[in-house]
Protein backbone atom coordinates (compact mmCIF):
# COMPACT_ATOMS: atom_id res chain seq x y z
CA UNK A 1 16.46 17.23 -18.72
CA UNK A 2 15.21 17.55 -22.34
CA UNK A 3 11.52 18.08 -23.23
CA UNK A 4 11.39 14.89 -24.39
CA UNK A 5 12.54 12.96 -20.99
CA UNK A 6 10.18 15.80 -19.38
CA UNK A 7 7.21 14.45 -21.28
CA UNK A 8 8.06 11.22 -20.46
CA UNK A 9 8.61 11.84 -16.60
CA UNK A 10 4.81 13.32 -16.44
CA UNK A 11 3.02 10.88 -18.62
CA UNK A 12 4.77 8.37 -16.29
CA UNK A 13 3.42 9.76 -12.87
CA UNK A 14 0.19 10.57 -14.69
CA UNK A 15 0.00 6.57 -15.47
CA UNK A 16 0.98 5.54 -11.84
CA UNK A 17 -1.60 8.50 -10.27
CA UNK A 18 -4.27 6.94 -12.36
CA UNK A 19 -3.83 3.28 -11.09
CA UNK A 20 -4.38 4.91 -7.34
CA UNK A 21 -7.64 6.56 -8.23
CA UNK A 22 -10.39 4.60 -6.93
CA UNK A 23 -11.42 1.68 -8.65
CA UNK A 24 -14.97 3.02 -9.45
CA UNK A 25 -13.93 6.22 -10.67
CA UNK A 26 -11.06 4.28 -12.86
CA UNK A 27 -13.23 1.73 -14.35
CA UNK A 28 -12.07 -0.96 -13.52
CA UNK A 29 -13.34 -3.37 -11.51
CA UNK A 30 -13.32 -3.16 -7.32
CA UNK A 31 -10.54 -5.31 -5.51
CA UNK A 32 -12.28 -8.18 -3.49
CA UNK A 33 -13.09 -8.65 -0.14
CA UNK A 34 -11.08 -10.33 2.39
CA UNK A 35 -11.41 -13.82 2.14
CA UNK A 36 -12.51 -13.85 -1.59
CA UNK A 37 -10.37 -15.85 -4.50
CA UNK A 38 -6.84 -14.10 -4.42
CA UNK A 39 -4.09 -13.18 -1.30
CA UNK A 40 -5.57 -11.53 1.96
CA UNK A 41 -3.47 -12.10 4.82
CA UNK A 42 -4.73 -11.28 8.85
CA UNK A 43 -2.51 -10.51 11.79
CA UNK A 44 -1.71 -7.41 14.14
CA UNK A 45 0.49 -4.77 14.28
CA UNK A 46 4.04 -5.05 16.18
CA UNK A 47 6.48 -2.55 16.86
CA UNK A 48 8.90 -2.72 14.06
CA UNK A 49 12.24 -0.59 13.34
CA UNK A 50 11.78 2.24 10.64
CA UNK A 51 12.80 1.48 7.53
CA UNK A 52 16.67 2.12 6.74
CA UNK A 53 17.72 4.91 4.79
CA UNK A 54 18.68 4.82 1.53
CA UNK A 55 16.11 2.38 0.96
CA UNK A 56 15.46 1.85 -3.24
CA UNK A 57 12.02 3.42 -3.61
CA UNK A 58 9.09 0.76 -5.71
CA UNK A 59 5.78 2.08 -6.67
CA UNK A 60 2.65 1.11 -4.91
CA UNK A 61 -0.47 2.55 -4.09
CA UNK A 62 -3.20 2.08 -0.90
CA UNK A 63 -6.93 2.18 -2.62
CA UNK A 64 -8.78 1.60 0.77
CA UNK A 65 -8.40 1.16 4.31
CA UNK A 66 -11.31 -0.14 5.65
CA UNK A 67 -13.32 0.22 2.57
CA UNK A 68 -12.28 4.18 2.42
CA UNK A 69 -10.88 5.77 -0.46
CA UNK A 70 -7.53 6.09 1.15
CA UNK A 71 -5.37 7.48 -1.62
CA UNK A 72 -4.14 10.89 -0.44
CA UNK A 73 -6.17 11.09 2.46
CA UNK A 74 -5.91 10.80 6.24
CA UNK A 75 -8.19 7.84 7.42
CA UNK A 76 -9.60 7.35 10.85
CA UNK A 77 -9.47 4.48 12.53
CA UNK A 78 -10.64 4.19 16.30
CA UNK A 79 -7.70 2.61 18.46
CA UNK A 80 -7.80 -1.28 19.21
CA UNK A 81 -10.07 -1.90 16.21
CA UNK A 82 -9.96 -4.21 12.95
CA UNK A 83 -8.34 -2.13 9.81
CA UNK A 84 -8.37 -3.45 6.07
CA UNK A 85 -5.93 -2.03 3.55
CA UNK A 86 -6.75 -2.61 -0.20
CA UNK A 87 -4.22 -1.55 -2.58
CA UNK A 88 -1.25 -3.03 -4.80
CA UNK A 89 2.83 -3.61 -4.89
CA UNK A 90 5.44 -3.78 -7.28
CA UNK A 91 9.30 -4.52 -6.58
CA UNK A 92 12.04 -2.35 -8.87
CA UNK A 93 11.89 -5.05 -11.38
CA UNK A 94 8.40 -4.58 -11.78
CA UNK A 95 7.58 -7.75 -10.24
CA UNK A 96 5.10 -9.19 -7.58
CA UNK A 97 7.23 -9.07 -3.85
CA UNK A 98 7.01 -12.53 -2.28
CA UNK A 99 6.00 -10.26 0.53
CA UNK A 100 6.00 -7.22 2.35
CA UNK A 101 5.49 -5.13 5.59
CA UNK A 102 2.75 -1.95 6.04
CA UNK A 103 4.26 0.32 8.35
CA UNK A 104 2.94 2.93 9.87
CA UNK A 105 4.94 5.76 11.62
CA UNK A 106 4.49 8.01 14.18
CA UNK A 107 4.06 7.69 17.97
CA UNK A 108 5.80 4.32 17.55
CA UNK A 109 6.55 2.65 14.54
CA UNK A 110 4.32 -0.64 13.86
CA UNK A 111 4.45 -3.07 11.22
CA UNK A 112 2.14 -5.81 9.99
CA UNK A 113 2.63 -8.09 6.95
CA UNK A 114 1.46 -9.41 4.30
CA UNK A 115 1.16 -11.08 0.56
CA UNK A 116 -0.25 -9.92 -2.53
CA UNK A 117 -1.89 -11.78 -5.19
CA UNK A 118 -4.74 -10.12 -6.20
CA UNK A 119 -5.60 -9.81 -9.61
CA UNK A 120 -5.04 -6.14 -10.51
CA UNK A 121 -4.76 -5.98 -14.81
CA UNK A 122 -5.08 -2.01 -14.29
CA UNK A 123 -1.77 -2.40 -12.76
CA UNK A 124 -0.12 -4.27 -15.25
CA UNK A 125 -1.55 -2.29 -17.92
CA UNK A 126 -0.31 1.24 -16.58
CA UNK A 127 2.93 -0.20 -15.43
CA UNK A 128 3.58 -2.24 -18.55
CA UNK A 129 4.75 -5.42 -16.64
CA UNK A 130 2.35 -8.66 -16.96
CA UNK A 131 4.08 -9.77 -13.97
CA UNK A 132 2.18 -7.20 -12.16
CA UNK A 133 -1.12 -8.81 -13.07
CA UNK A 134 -1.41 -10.17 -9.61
CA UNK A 135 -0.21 -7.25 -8.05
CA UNK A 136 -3.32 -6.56 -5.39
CA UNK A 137 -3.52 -6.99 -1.88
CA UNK A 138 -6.24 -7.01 1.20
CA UNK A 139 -4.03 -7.06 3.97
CA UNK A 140 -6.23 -7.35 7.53
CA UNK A 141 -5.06 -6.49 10.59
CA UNK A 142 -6.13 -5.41 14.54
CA UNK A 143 -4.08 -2.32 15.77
CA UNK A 144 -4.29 -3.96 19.55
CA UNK A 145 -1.00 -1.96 20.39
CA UNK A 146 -0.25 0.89 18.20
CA UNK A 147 -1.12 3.70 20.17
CA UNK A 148 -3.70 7.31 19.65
CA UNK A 149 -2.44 9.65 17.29
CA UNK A 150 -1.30 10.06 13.47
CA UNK A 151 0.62 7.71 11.47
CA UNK A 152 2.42 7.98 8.03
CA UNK A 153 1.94 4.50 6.14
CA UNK A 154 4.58 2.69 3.97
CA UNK A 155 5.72 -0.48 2.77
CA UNK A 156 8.78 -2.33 2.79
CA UNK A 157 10.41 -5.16 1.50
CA UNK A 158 13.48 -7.00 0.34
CA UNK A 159 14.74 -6.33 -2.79
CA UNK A 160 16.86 -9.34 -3.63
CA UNK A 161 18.67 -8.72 -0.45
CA UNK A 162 18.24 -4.80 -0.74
CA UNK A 163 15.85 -3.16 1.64
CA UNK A 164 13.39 -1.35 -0.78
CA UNK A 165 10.75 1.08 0.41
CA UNK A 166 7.27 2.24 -0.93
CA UNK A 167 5.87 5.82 0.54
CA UNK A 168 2.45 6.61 0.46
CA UNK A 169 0.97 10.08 0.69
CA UNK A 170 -1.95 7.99 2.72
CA UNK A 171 -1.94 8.65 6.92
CA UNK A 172 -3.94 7.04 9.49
CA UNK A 173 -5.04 8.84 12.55
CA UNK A 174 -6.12 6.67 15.18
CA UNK A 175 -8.42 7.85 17.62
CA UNK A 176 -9.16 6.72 21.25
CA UNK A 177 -12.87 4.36 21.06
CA UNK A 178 -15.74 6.78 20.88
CA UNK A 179 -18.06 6.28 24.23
């Protein structure tokens, strides 16, 4: 690779790293709540099959679960209970998917979906697609089923008839009710 396409490469992840800081620390302003103007979607998790391999990879980024900087983190959530994710999604084209699934796996692997529509210009900006203006999500959910213990989350989608794939470097651990 030369310098040049090195460069290039960093600046690049530096530019997708900074759209998944939080929204405070970024300057922008904070996605909105569930049930404000934009997509939110509300359902529960199901056991789902993982995620095929050799799925194309699309950039995304969780900025909360449950109003938790999420980003990088492993985020508690007590079994049974309500869970928010905040965040946005891009296909490989750089456009807004029609929809997607969150997936987390561990124990069991359980999927819930949902829609995006969220204005998210910070997005757009970094990514250099207007079609990503509307990339943000709030996607609600109970975990009802999913069982105790820690779960790698993802996304997936179709990619014009491709199964495409988004990991996060985000976990849940969900713990038994406290009492």
């Amino acid at each position: 690779m030369t310098p040049f396409k090195s460069i290039g490469l960093i600046f690049t992840i530096a530019v997708l790293c900074g759209c998944n800081r939080s929204e405070e620390s970024a300057g922008t302003p904070a996605s909105p709540a569930v049930g404000s103007q934009g997509a939110s979607s509300s359902n529960a998790f199901a056991a789902v099959e993982p995620a095929a391999a050799g799925a194309l990879e699309v950039p995304c980024a969780i900025d909360k679960i449950n109003a938790q900087a999420a980003a990088g983190r492993v985020v508690n959530v007590e079994a049974g209970r309500d869970i928010r994710f905040t965040g946005w999604i891009s296909d490989a084209t750089k456009q807004v998917p029609s929809k997607f699934t969150i997936v987390l796996a561990g124990p069991g692997t359980y999927g819930v979906s949902g829609v995006a529509g969220i204005s998210r210009p910070d997005v757009a900006r970094a990514l250099g697609s207007p079609a990503l203006a509307k990339a943000g999500f709030n996607v609600s959910a109970t975990l009802g089923s999913v069982a105790v213990g820690k779960y790698a989350v993802y996304f997936v989608e179709d990619a014009s008839g491709k199964p495409a794939r988004c990991t996060t470097n985000t976990h849940l651990e969900v713990v038994k009710p406290a009492g």
